[in-house]
N, C-alpha and C. Protein backbone atom coordinates (compact mmCIF):
# COMPACT_ATOMS: atom_id res chain seq x y z
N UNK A 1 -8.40 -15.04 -6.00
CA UNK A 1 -7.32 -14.12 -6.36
C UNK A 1 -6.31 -14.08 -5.22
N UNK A 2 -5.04 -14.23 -5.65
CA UNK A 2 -4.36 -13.87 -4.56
C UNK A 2 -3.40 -13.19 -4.26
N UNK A 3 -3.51 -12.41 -3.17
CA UNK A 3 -2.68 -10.94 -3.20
C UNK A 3 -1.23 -11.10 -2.57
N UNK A 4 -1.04 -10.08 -3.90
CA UNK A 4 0.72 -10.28 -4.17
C UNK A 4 0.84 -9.39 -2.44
N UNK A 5 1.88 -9.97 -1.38
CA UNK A 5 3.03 -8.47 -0.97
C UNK A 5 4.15 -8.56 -1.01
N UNK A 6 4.37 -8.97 -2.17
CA UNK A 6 6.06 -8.90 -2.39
C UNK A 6 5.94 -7.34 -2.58
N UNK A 7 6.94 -6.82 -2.42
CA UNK A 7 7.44 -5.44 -2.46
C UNK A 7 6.16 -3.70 -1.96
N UNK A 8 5.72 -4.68 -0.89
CA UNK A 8 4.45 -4.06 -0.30
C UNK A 8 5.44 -3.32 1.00
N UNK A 9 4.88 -1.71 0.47
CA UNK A 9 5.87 -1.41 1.76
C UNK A 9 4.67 -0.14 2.45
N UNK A 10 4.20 -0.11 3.81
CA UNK A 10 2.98 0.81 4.27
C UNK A 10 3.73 1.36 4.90
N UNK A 11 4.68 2.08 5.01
CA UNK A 11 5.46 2.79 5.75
C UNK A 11 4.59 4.73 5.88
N UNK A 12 3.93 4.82 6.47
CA UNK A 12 3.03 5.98 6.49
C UNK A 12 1.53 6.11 6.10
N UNK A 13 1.10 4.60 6.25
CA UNK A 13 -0.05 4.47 6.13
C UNK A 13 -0.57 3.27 6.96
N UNK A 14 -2.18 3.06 7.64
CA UNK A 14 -2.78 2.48 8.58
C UNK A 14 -2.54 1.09 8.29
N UNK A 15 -2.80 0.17 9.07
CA UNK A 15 -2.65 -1.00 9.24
C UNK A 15 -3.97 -1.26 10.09
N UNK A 16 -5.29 -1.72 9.72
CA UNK A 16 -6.11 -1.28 10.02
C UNK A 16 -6.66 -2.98 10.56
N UNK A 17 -6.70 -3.09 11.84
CA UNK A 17 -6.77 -5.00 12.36
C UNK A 17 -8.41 -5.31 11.79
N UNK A 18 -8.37 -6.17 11.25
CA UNK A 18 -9.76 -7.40 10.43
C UNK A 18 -10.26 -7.19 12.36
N UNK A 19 -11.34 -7.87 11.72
CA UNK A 19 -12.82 -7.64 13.02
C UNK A 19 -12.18 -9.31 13.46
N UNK A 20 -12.00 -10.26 12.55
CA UNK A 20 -11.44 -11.47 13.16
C UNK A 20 -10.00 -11.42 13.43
N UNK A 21 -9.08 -10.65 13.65
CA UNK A 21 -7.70 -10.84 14.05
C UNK A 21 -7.83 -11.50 15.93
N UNK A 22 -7.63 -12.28 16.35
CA UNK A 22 -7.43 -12.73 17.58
C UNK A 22 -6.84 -12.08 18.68
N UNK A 23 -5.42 -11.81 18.31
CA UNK A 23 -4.59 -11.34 19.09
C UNK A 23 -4.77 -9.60 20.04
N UNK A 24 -4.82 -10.41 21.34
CA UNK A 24 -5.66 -9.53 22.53
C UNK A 24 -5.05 -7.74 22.05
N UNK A 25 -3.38 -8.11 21.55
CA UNK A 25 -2.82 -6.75 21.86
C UNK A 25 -3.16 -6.15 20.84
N UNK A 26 -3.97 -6.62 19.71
CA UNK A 26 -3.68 -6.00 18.39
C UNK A 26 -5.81 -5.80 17.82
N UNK A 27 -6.30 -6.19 18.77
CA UNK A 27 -8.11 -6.16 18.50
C UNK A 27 -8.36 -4.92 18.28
N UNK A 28 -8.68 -4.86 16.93
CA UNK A 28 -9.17 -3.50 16.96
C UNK A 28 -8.60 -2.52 16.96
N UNK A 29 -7.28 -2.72 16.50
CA UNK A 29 -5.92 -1.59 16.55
C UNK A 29 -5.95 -1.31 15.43
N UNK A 30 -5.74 -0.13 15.35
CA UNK A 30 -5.47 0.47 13.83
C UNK A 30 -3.60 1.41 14.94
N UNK A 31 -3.18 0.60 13.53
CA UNK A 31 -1.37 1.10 14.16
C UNK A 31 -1.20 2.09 12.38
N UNK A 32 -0.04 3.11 12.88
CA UNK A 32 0.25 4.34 11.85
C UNK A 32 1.81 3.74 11.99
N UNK A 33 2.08 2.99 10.56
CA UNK A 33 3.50 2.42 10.00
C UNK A 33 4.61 3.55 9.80
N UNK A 34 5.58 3.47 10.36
CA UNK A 34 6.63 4.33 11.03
C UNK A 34 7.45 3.71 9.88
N UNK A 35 8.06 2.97 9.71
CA UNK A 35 9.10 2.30 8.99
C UNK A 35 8.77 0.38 8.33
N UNK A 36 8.61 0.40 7.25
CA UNK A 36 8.44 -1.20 6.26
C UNK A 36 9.84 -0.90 5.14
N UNK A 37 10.71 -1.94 5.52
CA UNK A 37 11.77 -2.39 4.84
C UNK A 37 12.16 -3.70 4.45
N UNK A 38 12.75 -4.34 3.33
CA UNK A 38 13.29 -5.62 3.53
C UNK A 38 13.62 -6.10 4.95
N UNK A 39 13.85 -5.54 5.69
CA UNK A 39 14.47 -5.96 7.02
C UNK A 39 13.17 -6.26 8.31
N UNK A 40 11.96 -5.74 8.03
CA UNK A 40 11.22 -5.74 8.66
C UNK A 40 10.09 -4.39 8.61
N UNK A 41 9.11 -4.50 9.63
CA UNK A 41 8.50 -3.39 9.84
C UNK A 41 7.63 -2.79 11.53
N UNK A 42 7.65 -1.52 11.48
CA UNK A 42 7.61 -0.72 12.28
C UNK A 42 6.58 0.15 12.71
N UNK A 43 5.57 0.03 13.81
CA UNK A 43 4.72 0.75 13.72
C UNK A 43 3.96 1.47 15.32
N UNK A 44 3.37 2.26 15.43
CA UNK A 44 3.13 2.41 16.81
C UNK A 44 1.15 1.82 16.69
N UNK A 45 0.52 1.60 18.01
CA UNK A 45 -0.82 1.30 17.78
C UNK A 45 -1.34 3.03 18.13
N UNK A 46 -2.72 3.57 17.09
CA UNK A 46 -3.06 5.35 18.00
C UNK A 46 -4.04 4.73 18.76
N UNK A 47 -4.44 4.32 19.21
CA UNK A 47 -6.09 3.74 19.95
C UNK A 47 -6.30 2.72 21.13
N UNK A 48 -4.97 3.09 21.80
CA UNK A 48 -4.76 2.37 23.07
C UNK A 48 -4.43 3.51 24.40
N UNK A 49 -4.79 4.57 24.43
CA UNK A 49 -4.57 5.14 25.42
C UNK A 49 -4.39 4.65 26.88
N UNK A 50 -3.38 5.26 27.81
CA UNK A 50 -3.39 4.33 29.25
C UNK A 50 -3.80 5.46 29.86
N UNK A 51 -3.54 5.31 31.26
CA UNK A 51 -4.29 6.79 32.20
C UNK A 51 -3.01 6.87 32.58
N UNK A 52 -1.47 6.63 32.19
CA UNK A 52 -0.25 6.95 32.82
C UNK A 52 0.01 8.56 32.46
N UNK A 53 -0.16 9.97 33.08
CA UNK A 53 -0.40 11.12 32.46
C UNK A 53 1.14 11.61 31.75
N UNK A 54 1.37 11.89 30.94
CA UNK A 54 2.82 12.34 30.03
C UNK A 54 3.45 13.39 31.26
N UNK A 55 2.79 14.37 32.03
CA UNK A 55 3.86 15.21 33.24
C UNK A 55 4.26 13.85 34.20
N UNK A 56 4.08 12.64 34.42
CA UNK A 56 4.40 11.63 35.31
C UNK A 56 5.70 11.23 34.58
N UNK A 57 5.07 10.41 33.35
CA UNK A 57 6.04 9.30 32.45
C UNK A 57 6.91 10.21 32.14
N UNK A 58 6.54 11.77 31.32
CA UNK A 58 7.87 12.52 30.93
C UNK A 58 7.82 13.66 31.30
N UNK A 59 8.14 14.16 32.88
CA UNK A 59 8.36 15.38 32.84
C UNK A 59 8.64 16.71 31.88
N UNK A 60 8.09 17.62 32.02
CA UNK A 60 8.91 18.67 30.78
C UNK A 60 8.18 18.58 29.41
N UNK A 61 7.85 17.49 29.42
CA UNK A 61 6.93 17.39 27.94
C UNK A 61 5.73 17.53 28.09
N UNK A 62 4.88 17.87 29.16
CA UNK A 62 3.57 17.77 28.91
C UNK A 62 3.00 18.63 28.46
N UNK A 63 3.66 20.16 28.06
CA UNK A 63 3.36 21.46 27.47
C UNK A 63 2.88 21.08 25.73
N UNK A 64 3.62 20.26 25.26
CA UNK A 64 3.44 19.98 23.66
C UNK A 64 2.82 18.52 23.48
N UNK A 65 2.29 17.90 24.68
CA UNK A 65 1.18 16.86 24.66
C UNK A 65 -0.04 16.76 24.13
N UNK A 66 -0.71 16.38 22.99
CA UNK A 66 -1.91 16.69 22.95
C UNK A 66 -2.76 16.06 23.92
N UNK A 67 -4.11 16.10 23.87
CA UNK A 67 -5.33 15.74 24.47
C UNK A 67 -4.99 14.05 24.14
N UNK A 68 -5.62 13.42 25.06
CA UNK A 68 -5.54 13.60 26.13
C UNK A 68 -4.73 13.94 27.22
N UNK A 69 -3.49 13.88 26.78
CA UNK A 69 -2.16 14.25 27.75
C UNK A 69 -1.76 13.14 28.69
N UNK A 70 -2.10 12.18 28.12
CA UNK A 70 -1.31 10.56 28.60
C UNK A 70 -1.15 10.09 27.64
N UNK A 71 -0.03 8.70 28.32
CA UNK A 71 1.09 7.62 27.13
C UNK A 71 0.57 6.98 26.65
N UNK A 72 0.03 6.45 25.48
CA UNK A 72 -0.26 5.12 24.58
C UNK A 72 0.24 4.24 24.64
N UNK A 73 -0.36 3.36 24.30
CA UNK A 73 0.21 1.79 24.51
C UNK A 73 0.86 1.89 22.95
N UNK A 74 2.12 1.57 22.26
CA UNK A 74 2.56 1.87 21.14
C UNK A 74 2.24 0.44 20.40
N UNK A 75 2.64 -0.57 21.20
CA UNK A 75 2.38 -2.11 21.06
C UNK A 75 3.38 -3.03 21.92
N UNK A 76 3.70 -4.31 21.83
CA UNK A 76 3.85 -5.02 22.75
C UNK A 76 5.32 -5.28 22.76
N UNK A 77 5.90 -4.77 21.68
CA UNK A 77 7.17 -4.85 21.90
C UNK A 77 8.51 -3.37 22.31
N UNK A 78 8.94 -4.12 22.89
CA UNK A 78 10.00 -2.32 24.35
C UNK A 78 9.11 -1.73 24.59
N UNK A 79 8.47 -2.34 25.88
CA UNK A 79 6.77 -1.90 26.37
C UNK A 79 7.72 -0.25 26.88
N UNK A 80 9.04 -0.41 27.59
CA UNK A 80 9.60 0.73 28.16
C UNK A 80 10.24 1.75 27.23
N UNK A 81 10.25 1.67 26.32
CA UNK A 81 10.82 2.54 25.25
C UNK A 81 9.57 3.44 24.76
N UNK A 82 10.20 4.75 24.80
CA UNK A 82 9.28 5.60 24.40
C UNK A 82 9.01 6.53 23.07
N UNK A 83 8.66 6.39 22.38
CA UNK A 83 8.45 7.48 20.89
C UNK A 83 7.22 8.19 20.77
N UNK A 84 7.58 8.84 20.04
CA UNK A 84 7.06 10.54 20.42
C UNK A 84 6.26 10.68 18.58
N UNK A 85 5.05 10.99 18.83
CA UNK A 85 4.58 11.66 17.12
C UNK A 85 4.60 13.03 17.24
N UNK A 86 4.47 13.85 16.24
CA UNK A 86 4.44 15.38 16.29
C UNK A 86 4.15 16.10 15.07
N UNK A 87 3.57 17.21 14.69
CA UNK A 87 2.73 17.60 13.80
C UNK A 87 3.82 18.56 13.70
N UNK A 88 4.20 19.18 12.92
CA UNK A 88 5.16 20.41 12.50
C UNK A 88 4.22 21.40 12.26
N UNK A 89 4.53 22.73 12.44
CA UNK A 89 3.55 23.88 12.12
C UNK A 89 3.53 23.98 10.99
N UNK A 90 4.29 23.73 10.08
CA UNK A 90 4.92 23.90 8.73
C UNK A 90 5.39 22.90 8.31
N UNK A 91 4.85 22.20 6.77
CA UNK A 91 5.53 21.27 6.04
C UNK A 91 6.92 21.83 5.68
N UNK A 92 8.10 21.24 6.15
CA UNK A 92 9.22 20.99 5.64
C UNK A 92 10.58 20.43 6.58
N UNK A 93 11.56 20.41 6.22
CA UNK A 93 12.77 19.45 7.16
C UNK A 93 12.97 20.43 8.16
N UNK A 94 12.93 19.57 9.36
CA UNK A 94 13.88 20.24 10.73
C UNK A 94 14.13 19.69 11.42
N UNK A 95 15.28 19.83 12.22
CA UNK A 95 16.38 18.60 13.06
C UNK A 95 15.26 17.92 14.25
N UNK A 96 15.36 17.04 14.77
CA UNK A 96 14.87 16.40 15.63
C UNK A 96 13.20 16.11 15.10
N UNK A 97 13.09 15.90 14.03
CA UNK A 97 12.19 15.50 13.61
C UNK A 97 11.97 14.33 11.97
N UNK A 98 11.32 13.18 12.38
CA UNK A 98 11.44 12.59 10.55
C UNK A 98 10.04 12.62 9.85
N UNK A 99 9.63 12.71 9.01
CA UNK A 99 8.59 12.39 8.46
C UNK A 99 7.81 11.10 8.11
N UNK A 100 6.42 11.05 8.52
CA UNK A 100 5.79 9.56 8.51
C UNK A 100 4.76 9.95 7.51
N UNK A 101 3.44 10.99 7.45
CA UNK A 101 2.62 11.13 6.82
C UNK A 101 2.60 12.73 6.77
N UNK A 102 2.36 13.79 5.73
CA UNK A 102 1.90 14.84 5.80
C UNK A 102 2.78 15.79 6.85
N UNK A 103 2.31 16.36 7.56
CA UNK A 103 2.71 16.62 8.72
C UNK A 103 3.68 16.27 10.14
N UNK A 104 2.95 15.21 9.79
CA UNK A 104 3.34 14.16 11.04
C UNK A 104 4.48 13.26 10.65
N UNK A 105 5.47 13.23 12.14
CA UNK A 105 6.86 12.61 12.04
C UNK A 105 7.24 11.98 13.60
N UNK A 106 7.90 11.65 13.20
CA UNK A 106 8.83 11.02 14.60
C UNK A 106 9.36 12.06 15.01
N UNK A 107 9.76 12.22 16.44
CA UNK A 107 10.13 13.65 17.06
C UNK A 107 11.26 12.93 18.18
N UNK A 108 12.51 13.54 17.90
CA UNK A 108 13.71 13.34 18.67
C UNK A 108 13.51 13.09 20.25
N UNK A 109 13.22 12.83 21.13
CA UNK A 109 13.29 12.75 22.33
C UNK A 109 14.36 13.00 23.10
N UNK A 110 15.79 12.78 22.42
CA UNK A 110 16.85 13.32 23.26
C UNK A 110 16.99 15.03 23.09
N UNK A 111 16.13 15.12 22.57
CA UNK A 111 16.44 17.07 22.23
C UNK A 111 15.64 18.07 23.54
N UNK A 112 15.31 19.07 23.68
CA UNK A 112 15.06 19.57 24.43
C UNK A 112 13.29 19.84 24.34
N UNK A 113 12.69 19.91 25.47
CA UNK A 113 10.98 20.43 24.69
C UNK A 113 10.50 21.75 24.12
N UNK A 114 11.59 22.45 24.73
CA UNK A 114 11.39 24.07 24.74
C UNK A 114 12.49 24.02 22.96
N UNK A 115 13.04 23.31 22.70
CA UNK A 115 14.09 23.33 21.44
C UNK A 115 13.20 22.75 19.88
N UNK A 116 11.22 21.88 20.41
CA UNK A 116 11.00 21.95 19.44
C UNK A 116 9.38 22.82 19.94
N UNK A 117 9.60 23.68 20.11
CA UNK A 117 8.30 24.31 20.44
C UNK A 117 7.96 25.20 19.14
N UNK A 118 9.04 25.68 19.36
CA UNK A 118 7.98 26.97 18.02
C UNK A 118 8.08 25.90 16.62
N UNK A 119 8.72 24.74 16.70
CA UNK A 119 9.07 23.77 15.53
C UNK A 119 7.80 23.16 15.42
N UNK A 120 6.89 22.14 16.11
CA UNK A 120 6.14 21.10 16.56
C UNK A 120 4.90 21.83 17.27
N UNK A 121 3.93 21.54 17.04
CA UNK A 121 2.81 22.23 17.26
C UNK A 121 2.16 21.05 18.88
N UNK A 122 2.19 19.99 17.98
CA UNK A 122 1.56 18.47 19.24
C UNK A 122 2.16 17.79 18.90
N UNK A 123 2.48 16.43 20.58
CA UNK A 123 3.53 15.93 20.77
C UNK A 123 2.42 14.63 21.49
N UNK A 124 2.05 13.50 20.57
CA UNK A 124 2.13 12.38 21.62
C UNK A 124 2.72 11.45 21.62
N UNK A 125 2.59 10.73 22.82
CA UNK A 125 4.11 9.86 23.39
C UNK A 125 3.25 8.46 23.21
N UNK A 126 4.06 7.48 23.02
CA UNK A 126 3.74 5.70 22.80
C UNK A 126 4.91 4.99 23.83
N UNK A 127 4.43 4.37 24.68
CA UNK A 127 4.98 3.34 25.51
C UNK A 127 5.33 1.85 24.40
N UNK A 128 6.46 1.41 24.06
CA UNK A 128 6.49 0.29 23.13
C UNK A 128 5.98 0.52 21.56
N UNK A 129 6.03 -0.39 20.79
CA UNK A 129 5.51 -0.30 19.41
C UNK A 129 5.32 -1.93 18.70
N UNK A 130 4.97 -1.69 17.97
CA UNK A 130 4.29 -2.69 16.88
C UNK A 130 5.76 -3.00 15.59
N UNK A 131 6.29 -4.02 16.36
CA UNK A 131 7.29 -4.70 15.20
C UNK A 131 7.10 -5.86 14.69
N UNK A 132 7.98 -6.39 13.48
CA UNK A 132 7.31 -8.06 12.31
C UNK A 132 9.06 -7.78 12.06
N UNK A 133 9.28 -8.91 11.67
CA UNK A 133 10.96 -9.40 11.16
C UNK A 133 10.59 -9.54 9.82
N UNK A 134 11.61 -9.68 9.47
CA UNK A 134 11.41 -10.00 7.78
C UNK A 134 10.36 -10.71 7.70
N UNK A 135 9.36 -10.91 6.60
CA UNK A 135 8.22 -11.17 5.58
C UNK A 135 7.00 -11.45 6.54
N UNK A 136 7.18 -10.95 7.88
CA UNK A 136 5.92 -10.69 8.88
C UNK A 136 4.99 -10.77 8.58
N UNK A 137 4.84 -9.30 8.55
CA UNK A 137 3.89 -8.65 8.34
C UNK A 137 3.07 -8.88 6.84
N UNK A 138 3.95 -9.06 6.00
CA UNK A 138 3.59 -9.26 4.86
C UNK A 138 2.71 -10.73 4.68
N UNK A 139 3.44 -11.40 5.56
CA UNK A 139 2.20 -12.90 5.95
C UNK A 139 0.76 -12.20 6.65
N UNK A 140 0.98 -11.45 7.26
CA UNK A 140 -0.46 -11.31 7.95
C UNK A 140 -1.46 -10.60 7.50
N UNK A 141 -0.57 -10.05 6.37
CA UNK A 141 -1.80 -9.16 5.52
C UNK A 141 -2.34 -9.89 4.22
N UNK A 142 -0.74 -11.01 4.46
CA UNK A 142 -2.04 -11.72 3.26
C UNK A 142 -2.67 -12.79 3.35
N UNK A 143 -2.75 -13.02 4.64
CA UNK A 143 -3.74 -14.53 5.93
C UNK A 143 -4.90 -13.61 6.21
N UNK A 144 -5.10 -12.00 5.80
CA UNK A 144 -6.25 -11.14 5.83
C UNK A 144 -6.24 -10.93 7.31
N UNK A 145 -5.18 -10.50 8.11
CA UNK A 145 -5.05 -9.81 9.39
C UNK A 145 -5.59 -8.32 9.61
N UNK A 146 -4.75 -8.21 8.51
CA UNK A 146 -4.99 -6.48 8.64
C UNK A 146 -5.01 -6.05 6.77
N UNK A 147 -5.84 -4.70 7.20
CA UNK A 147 -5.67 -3.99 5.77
C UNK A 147 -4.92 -2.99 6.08
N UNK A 148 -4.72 -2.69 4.85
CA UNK A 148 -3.64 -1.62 4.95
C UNK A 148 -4.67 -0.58 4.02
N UNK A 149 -4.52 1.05 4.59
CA UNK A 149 -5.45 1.97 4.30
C UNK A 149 -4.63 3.43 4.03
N UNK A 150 -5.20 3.98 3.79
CA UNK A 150 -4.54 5.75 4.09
C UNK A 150 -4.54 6.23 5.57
N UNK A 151 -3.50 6.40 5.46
CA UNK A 151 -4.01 7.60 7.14
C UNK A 151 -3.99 8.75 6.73
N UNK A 152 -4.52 9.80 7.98
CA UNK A 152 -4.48 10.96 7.69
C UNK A 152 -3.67 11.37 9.13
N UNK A 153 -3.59 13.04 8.72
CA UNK A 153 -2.60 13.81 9.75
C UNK A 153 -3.84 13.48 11.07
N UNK A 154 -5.07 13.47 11.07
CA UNK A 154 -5.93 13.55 11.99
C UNK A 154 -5.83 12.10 12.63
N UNK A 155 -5.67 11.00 12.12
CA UNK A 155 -5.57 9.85 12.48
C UNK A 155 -4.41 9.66 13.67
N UNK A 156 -3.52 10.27 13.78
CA UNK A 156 -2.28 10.08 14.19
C UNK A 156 -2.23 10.48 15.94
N UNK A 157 -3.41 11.22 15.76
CA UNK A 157 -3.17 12.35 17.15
C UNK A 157 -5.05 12.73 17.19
N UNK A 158 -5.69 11.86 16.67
CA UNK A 158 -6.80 11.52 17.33
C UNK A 158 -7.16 12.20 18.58
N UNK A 159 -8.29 12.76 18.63
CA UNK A 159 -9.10 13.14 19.83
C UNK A 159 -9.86 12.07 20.45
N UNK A 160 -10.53 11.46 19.89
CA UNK A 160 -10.91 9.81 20.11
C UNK A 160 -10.53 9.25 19.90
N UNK A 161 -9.77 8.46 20.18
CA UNK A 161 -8.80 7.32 20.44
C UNK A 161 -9.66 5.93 20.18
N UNK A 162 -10.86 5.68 21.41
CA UNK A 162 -11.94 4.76 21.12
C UNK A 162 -12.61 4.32 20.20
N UNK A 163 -13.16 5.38 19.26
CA UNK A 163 -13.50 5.60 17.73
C UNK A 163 -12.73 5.32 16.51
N UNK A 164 -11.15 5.52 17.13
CA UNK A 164 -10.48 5.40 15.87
C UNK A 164 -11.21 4.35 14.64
N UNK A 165 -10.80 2.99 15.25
CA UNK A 165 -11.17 1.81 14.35
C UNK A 165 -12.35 1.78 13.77
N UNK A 166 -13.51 2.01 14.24
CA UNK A 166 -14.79 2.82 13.11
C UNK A 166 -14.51 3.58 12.63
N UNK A 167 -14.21 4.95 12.79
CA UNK A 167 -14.04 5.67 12.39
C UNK A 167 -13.50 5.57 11.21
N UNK A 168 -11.91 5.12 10.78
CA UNK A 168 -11.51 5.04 9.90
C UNK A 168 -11.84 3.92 8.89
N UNK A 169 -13.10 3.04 9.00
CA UNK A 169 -13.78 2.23 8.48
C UNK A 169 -15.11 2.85 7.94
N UNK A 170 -15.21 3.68 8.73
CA UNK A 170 -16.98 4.70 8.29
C UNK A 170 -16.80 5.80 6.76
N UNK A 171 -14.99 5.91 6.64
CA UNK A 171 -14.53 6.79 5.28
C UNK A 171 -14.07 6.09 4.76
N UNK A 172 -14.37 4.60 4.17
CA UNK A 172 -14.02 3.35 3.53
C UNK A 172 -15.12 3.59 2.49
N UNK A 173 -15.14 3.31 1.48
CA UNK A 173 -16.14 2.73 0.32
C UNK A 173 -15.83 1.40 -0.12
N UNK A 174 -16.95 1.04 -0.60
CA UNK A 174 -17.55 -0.29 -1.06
C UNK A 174 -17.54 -1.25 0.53
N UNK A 175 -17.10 -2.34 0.30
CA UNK A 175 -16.68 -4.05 0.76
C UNK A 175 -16.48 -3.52 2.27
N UNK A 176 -15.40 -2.71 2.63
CA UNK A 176 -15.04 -1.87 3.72
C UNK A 176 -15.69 -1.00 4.36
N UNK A 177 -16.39 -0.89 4.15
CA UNK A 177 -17.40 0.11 4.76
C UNK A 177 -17.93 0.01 5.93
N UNK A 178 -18.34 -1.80 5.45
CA UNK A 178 -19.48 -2.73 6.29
C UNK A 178 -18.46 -2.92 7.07
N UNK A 179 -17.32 -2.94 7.74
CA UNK A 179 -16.58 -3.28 8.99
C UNK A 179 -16.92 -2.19 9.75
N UNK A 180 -17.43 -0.97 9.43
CA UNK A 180 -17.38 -0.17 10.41
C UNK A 180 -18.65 -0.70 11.38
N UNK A 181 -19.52 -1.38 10.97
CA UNK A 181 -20.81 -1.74 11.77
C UNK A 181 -20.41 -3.05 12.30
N UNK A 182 -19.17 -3.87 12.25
CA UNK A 182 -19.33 -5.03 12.73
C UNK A 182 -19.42 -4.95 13.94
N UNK A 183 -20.10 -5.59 15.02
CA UNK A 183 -20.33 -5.31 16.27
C UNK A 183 -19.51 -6.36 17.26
N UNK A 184 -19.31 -5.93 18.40
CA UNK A 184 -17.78 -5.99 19.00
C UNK A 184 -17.70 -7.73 19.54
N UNK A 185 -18.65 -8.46 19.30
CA UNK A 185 -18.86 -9.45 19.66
C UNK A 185 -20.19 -10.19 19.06
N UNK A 186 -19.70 -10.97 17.50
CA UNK A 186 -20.94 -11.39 17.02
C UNK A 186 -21.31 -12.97 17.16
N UNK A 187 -20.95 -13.12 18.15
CA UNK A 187 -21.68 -14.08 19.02
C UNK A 187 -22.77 -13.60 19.54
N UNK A 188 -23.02 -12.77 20.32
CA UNK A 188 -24.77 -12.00 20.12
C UNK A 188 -25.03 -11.09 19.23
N UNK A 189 -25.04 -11.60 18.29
CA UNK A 189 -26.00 -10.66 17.21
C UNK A 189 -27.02 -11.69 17.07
């Protein structure tokens, strides 16, 4: 059978990397899709934490940081560019903020921290992100790179970071399931 992605767009949902994907930056990454358009697509990785602490990289912001309260690796491309996720206290529109899943949105960075406080509940920051040019991505999901899954608001802003990629394989049924046990190197099994 072979799977259509013409007009496949995951724009707010996981991108969840195959146990065989190769590529060092992307092993085991489960990335939360920000933006999929004709033009390309857009995503940050949640499960790369660095020890760079958010009061270092961004002054002023570390009040609306969640746990751990350091920068993510977002992915490999504008390693220096920084974007911001954020949970709203309340589902609905407000300036310096866009919507990706549920809750959770992209959060203005040129705005003030104290300007989305009572707005934005948690704030974490991504060093770089996860981009594909036109029909990318859509090749790699259907060379069986990655699946594409649901996320949730919890996925995004993770307390375990390390876990993610089981994790979100352990609330899989059927076929998917069994990735959550693949073990990290089955050359010794």
């Amino acid at each position: 059978m072979e799977l259509r992605t013409d007009g496949l767009r995951t724009k707010g949902r996981l991108l969840v990397a195959s146990p065989m994907l190769g590529d060092p930056n992307f092993r085991r990454a489960v990335v939360l899709m920000i933006e999929h358009s004709p033009e390309g697509a857009l995503g940050v990785v949640l499960n790369r934490p660095t020890e760079n602490p958010v009061a270092h990289a961004l002054p002023g912001w570390e009040a609306p940081a969640t746990d751990p309260g350091v920068v993510f690796t977002g992915g490999p491309v504008e390693e220096g560019k920084v974007l911001a996720l954020g949970v709203l206290q309340q589902a609905r529109r407000e300036p310096g903020w866009s919507g990706v899943v549920g809750r959770v949105g992209m959060v203005d960075l040129s705005s003030e921290p104290d300007d989305l406080e009572p707005v934005v509940e948690q704030v974490r920051f991504f060093s770089g992100y996860a981009g594909w040019g036109v029909g990318q991505l859509e090749g790699e999901i259907a060379e069986g790179a990655w699946i594409v899954l649901d996320a949730t608001e919890a996925d995004a802003l993770t307390t375990d970071p390390a876990d993610l990629w089981h994790a979100v394989f352990r609330r899989q049924r059927g076929d998917l399931l069994w990735y959550a046990f693949y073990p990290d190197d089955p050359g010794l099994n």
